[in-house]
Protein backbone atom coordinates (compact mmCIF):
# COMPACT_ATOMS: atom_id res chain seq x y z
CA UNK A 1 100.14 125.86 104.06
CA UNK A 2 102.09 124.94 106.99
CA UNK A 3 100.15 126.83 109.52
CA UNK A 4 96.87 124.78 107.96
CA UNK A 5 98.17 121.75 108.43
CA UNK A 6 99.44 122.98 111.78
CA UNK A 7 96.07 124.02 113.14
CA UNK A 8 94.33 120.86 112.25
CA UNK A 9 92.77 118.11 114.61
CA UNK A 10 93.97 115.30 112.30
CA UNK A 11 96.41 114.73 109.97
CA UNK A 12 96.43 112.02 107.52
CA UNK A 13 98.68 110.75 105.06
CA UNK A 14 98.32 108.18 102.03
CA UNK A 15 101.41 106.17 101.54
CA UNK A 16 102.66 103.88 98.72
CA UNK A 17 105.26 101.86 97.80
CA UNK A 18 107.12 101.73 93.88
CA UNK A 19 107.70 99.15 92.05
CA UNK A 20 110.83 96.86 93.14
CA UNK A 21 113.98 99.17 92.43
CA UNK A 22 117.49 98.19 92.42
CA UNK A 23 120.14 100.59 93.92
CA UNK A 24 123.43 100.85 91.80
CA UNK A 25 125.37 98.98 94.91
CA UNK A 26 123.04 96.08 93.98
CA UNK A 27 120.54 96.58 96.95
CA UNK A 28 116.79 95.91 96.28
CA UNK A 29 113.99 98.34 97.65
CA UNK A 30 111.32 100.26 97.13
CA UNK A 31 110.53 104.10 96.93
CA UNK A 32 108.13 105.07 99.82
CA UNK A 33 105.70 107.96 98.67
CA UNK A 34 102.83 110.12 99.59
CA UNK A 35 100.30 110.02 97.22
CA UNK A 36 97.55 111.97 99.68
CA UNK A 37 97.69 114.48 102.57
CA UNK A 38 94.40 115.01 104.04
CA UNK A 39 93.43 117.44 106.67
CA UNK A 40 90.40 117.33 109.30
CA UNK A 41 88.27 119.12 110.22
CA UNK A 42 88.78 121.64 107.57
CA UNK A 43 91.10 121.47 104.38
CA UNK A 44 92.50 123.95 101.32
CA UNK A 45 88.99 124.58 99.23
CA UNK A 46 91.66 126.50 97.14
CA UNK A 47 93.99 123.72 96.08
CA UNK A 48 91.42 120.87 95.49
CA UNK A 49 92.00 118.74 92.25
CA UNK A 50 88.63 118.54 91.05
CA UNK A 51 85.49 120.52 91.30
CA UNK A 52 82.33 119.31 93.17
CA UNK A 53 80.13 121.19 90.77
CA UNK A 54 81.09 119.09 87.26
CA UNK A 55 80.72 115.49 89.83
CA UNK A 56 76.79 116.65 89.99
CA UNK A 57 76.29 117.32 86.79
């Protein structure tokens, strides 16, 4: 995966933020997270979530 990811033009990356959270020191933040790496011009047919196929039927 990391030489993919490597090779590609463009790298993308979908980032979100948690609810509020509050540290055990009392701090308030949030948890940053990825929800979404995406890859271009190519990307992994073999880990794709879905399959195109059952979207057209």
């Amino acid at each position: 995966m990391n030489y993919h990811v490597q090779s590609q033009r463009e790298l993308y990356l979908r980032i979100g933020l948690s609810r509020p959270h509050r540290a055990n020191d009392g701090r308030h933040g949030y948890w940053i997270q990825v929800n979404g790496i995406y890859t271009f011009p190519e990307y992994m047919d073999y880990i794709r979530c879905y399959d195109d196929k059952e979207e057209q039927s």
